[in-house]
Protein backbone atom coordinates (compact mmCIF):
# COMPACT_ATOMS: atom_id res chain seq x y z
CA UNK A 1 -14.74 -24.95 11.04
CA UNK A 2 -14.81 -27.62 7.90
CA UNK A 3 -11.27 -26.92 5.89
CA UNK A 4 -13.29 -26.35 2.44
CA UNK A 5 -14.58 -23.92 4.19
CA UNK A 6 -12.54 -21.92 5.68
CA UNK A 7 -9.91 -22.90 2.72
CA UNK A 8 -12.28 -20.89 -0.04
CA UNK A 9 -13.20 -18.10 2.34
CA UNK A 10 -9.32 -17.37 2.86
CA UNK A 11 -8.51 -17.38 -0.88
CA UNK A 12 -11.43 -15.33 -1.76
CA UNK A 13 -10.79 -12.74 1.44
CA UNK A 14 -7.58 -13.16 2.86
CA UNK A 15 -4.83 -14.28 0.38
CA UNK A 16 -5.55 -10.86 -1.35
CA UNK A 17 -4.97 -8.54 1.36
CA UNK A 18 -1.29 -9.54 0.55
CA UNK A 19 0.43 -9.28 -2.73
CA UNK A 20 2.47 -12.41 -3.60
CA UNK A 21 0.68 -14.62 -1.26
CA UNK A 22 -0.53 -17.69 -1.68
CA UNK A 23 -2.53 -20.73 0.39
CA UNK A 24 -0.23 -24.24 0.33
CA UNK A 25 -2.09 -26.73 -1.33
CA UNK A 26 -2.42 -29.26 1.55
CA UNK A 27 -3.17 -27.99 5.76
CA UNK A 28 -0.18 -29.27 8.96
CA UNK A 29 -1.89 -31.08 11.47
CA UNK A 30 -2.55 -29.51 14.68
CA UNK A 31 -3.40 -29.81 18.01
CA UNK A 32 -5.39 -27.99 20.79
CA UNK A 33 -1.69 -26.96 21.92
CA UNK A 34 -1.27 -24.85 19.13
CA UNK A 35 -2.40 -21.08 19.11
CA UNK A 36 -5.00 -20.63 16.22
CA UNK A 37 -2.56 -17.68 14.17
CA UNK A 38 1.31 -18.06 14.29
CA UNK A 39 4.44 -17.78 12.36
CA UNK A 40 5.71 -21.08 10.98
CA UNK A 41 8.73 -19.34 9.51
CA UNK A 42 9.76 -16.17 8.48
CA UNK A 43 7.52 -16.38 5.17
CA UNK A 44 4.60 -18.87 6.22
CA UNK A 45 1.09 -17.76 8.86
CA UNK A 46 0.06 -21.02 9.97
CA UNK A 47 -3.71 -20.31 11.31
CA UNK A 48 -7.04 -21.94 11.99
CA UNK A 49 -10.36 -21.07 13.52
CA UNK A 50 -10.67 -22.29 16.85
CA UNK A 51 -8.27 -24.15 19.11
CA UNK A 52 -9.67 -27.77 18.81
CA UNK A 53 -9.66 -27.30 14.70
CA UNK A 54 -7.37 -30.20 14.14
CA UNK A 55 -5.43 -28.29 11.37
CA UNK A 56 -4.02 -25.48 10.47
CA UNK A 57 -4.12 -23.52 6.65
CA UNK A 58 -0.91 -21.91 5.75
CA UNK A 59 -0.24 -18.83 4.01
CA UNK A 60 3.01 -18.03 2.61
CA UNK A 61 4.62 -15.67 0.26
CA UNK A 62 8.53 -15.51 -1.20
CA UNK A 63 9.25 -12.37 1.01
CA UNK A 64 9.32 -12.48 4.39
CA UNK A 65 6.65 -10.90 7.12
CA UNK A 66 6.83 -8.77 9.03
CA UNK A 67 7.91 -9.09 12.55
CA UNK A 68 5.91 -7.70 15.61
CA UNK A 69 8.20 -5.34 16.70
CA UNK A 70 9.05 -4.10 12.65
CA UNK A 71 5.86 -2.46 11.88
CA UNK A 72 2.51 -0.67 13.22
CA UNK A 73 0.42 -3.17 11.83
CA UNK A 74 2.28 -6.55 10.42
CA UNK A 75 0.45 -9.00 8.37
CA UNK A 76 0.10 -11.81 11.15
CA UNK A 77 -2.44 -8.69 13.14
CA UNK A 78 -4.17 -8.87 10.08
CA UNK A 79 -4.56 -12.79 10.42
CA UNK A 80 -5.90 -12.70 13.47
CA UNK A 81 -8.56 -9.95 12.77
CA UNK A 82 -10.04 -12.57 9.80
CA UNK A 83 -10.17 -15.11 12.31
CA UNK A 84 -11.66 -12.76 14.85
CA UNK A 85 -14.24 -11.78 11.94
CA UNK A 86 -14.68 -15.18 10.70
CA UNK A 87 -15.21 -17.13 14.00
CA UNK A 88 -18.12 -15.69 15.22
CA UNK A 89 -20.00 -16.23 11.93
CA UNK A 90 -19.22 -20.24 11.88
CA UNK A 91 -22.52 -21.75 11.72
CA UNK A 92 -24.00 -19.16 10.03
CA UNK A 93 -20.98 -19.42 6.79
CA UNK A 94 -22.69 -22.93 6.65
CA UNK A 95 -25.31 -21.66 6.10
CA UNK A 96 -27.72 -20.56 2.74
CA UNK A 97 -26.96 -16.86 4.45
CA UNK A 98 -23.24 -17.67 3.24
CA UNK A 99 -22.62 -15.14 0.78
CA UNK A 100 -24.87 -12.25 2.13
CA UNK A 101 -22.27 -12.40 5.03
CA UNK A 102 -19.42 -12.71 2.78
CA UNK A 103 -20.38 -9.74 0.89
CA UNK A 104 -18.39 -7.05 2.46
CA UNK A 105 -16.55 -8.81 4.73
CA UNK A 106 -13.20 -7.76 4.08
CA UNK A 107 -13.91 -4.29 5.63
CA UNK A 108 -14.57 -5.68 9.03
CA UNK A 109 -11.23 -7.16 8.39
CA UNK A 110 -9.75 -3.91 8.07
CA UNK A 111 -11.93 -2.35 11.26
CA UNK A 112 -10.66 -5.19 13.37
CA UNK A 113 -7.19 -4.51 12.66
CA UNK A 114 -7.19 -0.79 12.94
CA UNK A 115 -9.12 -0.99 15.96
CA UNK A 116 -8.61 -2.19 20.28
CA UNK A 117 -10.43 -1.79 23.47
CA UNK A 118 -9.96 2.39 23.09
CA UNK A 119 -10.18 2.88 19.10
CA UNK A 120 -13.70 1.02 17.96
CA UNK A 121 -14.21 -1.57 15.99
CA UNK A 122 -17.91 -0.63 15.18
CA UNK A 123 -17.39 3.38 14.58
CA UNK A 124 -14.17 2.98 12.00
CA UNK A 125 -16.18 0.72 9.97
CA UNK A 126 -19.05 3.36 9.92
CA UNK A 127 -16.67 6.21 8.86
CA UNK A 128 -15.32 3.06 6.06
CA UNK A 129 -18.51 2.48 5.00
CA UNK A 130 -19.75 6.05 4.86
CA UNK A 131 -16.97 6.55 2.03
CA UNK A 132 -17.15 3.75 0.39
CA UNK A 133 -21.31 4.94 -0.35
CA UNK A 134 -19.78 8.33 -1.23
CA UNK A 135 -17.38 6.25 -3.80
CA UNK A 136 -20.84 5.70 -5.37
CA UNK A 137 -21.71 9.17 -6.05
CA UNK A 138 -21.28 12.14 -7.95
CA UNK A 139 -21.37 15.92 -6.27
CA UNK A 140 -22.52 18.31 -8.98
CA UNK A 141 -21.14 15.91 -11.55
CA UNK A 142 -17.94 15.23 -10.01
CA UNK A 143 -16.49 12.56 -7.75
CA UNK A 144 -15.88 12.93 -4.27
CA UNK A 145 -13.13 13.15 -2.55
CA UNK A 146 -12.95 13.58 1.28
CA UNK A 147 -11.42 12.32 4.57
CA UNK A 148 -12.40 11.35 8.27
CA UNK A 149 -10.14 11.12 11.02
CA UNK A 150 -10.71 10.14 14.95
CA UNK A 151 -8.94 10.52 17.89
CA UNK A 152 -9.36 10.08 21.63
CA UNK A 153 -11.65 13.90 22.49
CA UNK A 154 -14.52 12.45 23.78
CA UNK A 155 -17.61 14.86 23.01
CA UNK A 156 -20.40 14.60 24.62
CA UNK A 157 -23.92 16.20 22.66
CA UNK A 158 -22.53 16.71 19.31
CA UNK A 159 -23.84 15.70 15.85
CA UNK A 160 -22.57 11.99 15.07
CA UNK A 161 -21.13 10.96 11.68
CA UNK A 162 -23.93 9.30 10.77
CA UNK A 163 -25.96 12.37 11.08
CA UNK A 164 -24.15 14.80 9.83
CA UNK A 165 -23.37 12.17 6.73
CA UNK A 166 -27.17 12.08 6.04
CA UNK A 167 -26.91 15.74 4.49
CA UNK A 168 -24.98 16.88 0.94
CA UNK A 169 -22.88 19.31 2.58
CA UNK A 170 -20.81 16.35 4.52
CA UNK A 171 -19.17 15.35 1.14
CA UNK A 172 -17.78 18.33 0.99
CA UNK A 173 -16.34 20.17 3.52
CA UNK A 174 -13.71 18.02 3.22
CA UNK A 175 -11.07 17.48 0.51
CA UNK A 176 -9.14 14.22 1.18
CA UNK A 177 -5.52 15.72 0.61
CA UNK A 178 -5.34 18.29 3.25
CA UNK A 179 -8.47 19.08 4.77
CA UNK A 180 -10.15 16.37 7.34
CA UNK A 181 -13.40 16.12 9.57
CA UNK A 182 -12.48 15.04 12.94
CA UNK A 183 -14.63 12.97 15.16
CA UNK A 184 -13.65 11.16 18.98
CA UNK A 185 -13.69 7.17 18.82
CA UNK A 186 -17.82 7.23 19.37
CA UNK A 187 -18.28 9.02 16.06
CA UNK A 188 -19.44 12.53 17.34
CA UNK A 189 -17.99 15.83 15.48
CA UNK A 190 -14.87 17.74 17.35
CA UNK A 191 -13.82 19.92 14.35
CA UNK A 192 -13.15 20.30 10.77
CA UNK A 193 -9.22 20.35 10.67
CA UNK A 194 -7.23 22.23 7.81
CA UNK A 195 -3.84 20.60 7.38
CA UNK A 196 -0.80 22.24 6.42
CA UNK A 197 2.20 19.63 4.44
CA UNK A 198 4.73 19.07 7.71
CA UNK A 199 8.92 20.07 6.76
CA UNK A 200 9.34 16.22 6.47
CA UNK A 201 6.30 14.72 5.13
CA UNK A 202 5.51 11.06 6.02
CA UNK A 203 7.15 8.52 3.93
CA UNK A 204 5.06 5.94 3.97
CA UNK A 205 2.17 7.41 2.29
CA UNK A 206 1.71 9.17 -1.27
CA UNK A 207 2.73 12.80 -1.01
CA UNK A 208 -0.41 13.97 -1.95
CA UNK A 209 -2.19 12.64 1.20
CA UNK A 210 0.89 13.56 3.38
CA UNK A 211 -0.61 15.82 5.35
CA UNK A 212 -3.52 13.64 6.45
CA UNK A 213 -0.84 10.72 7.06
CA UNK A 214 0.70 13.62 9.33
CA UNK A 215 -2.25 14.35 11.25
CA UNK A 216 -2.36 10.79 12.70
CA UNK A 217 0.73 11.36 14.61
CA UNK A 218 -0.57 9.89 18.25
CA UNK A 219 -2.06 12.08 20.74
CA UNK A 220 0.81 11.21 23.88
CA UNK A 221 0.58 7.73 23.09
CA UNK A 222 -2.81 8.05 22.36
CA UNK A 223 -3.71 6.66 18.60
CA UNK A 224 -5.33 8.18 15.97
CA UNK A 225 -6.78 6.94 12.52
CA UNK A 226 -7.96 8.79 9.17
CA UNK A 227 -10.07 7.10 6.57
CA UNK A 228 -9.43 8.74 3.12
CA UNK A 229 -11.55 8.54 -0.09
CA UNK A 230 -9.67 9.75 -3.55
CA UNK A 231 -11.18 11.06 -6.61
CA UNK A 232 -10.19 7.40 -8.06
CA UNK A 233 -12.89 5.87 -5.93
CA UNK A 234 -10.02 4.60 -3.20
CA UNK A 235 -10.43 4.30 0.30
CA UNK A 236 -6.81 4.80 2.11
CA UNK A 237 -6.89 4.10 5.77
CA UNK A 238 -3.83 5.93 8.20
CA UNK A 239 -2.63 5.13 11.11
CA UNK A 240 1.27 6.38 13.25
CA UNK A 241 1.96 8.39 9.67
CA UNK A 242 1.32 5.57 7.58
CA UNK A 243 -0.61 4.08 4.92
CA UNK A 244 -1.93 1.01 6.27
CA UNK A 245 -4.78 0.06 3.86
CA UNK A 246 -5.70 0.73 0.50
CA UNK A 247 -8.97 -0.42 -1.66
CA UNK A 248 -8.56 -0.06 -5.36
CA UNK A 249 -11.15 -1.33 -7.88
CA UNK A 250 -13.15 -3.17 -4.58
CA UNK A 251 -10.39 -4.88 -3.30
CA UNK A 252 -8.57 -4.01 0.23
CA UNK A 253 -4.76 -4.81 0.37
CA UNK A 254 -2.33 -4.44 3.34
CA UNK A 255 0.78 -2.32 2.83
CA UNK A 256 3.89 -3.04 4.83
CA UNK A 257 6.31 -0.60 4.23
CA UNK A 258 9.69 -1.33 5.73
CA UNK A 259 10.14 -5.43 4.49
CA UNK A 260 9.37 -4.14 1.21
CA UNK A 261 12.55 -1.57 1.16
CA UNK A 262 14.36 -4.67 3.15
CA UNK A 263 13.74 -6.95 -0.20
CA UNK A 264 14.97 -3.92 -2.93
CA UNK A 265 18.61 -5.32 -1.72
CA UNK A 266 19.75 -2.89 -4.05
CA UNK A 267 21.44 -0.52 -3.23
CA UNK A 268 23.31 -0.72 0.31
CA UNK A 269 22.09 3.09 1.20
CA UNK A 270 18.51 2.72 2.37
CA UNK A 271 18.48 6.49 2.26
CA UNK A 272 17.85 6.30 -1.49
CA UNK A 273 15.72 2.73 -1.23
CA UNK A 274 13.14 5.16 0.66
CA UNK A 275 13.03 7.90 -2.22
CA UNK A 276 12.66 5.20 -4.28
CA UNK A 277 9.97 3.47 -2.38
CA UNK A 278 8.17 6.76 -1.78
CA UNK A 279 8.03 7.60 -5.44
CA UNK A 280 7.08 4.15 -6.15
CA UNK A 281 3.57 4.73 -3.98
CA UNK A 282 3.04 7.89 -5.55
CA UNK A 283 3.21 7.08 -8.56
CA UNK A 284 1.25 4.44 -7.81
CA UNK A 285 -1.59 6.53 -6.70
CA UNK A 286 -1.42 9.41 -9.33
CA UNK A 287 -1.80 6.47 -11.69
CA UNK A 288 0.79 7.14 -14.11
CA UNK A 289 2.44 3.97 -13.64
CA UNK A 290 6.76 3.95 -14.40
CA UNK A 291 9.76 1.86 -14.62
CA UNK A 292 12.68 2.14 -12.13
CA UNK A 293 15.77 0.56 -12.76
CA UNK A 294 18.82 0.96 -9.72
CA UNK A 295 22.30 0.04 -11.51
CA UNK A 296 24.26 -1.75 -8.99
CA UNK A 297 28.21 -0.78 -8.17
CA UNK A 298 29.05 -4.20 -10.02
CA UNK A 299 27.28 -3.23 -13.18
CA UNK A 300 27.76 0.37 -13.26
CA UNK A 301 29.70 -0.29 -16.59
CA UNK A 302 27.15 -1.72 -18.07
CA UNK A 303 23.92 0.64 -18.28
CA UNK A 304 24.79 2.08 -21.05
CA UNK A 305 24.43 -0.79 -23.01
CA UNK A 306 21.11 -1.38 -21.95
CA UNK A 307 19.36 2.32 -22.13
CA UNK A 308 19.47 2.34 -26.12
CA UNK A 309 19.65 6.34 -27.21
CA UNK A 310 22.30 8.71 -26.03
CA UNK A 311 19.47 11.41 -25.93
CA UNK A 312 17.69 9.68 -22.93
CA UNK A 313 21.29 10.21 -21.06
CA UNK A 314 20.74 12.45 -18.00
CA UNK A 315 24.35 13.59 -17.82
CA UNK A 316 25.80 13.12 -21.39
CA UNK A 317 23.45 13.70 -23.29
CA UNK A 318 23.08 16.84 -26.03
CA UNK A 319 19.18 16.41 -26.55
CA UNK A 320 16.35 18.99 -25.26
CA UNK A 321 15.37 16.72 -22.83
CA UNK A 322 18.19 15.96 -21.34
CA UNK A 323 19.50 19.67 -20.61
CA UNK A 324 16.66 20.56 -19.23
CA UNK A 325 16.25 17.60 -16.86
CA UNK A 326 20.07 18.72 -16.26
CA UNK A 327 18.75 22.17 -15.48
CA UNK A 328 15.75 20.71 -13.14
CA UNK A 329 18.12 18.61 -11.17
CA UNK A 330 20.84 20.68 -10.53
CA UNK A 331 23.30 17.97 -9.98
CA UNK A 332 21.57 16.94 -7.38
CA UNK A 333 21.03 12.94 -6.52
CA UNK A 334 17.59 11.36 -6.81
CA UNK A 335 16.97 11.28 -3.41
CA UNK A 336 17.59 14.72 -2.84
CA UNK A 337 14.89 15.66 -5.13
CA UNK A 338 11.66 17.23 -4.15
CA UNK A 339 9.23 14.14 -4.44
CA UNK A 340 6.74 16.13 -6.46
CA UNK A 341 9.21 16.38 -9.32
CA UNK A 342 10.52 12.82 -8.41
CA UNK A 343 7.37 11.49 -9.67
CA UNK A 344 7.10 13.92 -12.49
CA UNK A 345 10.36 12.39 -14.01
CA UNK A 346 9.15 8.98 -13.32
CA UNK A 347 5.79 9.21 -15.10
CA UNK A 348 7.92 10.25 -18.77
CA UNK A 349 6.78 7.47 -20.87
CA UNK A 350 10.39 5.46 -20.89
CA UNK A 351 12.35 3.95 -17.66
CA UNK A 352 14.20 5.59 -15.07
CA UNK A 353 17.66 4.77 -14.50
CA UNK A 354 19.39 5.65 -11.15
CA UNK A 355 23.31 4.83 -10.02
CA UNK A 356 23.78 3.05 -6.54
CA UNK A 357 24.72 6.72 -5.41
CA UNK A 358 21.28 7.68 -6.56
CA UNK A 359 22.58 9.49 -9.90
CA UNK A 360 20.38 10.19 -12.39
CA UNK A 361 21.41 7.94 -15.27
CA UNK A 362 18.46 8.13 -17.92
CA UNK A 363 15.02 9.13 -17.85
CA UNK A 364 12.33 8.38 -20.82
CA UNK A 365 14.90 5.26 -21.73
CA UNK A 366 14.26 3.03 -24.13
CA UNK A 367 15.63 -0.23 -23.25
CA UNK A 368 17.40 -2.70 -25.22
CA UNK A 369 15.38 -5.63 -24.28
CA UNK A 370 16.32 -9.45 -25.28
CA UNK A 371 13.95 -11.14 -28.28
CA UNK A 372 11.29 -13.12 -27.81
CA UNK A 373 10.14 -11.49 -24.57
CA UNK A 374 6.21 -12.35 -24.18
CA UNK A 375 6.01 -9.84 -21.10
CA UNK A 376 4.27 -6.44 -21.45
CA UNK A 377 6.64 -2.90 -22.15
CA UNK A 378 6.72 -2.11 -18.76
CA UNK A 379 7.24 -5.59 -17.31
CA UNK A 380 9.92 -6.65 -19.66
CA UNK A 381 11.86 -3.48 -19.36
CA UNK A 382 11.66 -3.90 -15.41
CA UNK A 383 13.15 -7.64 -16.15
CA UNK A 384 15.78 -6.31 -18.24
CA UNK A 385 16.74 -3.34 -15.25
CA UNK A 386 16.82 -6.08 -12.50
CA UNK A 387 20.01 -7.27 -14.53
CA UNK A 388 21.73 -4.42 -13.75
CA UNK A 389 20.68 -4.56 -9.77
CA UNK A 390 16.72 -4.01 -9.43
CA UNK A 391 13.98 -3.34 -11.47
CA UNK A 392 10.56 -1.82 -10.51
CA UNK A 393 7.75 -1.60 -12.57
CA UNK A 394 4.51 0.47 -11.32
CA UNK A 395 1.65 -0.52 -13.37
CA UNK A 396 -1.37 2.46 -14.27
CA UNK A 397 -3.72 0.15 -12.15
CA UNK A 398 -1.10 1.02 -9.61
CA UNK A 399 0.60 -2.39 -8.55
CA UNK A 400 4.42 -2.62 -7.83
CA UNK A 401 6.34 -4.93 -8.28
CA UNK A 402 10.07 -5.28 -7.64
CA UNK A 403 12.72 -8.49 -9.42
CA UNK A 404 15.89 -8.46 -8.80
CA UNK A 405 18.99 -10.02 -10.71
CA UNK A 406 19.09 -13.69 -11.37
CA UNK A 407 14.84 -14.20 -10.28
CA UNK A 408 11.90 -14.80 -12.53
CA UNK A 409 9.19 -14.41 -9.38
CA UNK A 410 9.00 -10.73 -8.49
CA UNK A 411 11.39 -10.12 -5.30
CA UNK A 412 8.49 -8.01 -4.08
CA UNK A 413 4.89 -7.15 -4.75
CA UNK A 414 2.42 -4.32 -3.47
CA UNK A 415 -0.95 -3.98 -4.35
């Protein structure tokens, strides 16, 4: 394939399935040696389309990838399933039919990925597309929520999604939190499954879709996949008890869970990194965006100078808010916390200040942030926490992003 080619196709359709990434500016030679996707170094995909392309495109990003062994699904799988998708469309992308094939391309990204020789290609991006048109509607005057998942019970004479999806009643009889329609890997109906939250919910996933994330635990090594549409209009695809893929606002992004907690670097217990992290995705996805600030051991001394009124301190403090949030917590550290009131606190307009033992420091906080700062409230007060050991700031639109001392570029991005 030409490079201008395949160069604008992979900024318009690949750089953002990956928060942070980027395309370098000029393509490495290469040689029919060289496999058409592989790692250059720990933070660069080298890739092209075929093997006698005589270059290679490089994507890169400041954190690292995922390796093959560190994830379900790391980001050079999700490489090679845009190659896979673009390849077979080469003379045709040179084509005047260009954009018509372009036009919802990404999703057969996603299918590819999610999909092998046992889990199809061709019937996860029917149940993908068949909530993506229910995105589109209204059900008595209210949006739809609802959820698909497959697994490996082949059926043999029973109504197919596409059927059953061609009547009202499919949008719901399903409520996309903890409810599902099950189907085997050639779209035909097994059951309608009601889901019950399990004692330790998936992490990876926002609580509110924990039980679907739960129901694709594999079948004896046997995968299976649910496709999840919110009341926001978002299509969240699961797979092993995670969430893999997420479309917001028409546009798919990857999430890789584990390098993300890896980057934090602060603090050294990944026990609370993962409360963190989880609260982080959900409140990501109940949209009511927050600022997270972890104090390191080497600053501890120092927070207090930054959170501005003594009324916002957790333990300290005489105000209504803060005996109550006293009373809530119970003395208990942040990542001992039920996650539903996790994200409760962290939605209180204000940031949310946590030791490196996971104490509750302040919550609501007004920070004292440095003059002349051009960057948003959120954004500047998640620059000002990353002093102190890291700052997180989850926008309403629901991106995350992560900065840690001493950095200007985000130490981490998500969405």
């Amino acid at each position: 394939m030409e490079e201008g080619l395949l160069r604008e196709i992979s900024q318009r359709y690949l750089v953002p399935f990956f928060s942070g990434a980027e395309l370098e500016g000029r393509s490495a030679a290469s040689s029919a040696r060289e496999e058409t996707v592989a790692f250059r170094d720990p933070v660069s995909i080298a890739f092209k389309v075929t093997r006698n392309d005589n270059y290679r495109l490089t994507l890169k990003r400041a954190q690292p990838f995922a390796q093959m062994d560190g994830t379900t699904v790391p980001e050079i799988a999700v490489v090679r399933a845009f190659i896979d998708v673009v390849a077979p469309m080469g003379e045709a992308l040179e084509s005047s039919l260009k954009d018509d094939l372009l036009l919802t391309f990404s999703r057969r990204v996603v299918a590819k990925a999610m999909s092998s020789a046992e889990e199809r290609e061709s019937t996860l991006l029917s149940g993908i597309d068949q909530l993506a048109q229910w995105s589109n509607r209204l059900y008595e005057g209210s949006a739809i929520s609802a959820a698909i998942g497959f697994r490996h019970r082949p059926q043999a004479g029973r109504p197919t999604l596409g059927e059953i999806s061609e009547h009202d009643f499919a949008a719901v009889i399903s409520n996309g939190h903890d409810t599902l329609l099950e189907f085997d890997f050639s779209g035909r109906f097994i059951s309608h499954a009601a889901l019950s939250a399990d004692d330790k919910p998936a992490p990876y996933c926002p609580f509110r879709q924990a039980p679907i994330a739960d129901w694709t635990a594999k079948d004896e090594e046997r995968r299976r996949v649910a496709l999840c549409l919110n009341r926001g209009g978002e299509i969240l695809v699961f797979r092993d008890r995670q969430l893999l893929f997420a479309r917001r606002s028409g546009r798919w992004s990857f999430l890789t869970h584990e390098p993300i907690i890896t980057q934090m670097g602060t603090p050294h217990d990944m026990e609370i990194r993962r409360a963190v992290y989880e609260t982080c995705l959900d409140a990501s996805f109940a949209r009511t965006g927050a600022c997270i600030g972890i104090v390191s051991s080497s600053h501890i001394a120092e927070w207090q100078n930054t959170v501005v009124n003594e009324d916002d301190h957790v333990q300290l403090g005489e105000s209504v808010k803060a005996r109550t949030i006293r009373q809530m917590i119970r003395a208990k550290k942040f990542q001992a916390l039920d996650r539903r009131l996790r994200q409760e606190l962290v939605a209180i307009d204000g940031a949310t200040v946590l030791s490196h033992e996971g104490t509750l420091l302040a919550v609501g906080a007004i920070l004292r942030i440095p003059g002349g700062s051009t960057s948003g409230g959120r954004l500047a007060a998640a620059k000002r926490l990353s002093a102190l050991g890291l700052g997180i700031k989850v926008s309403q639109d629901g991106g995350i992003t992560g900065f840690r001392p001493g950095r200007d570029e985000p130490a981490f991005q998500l969405m």
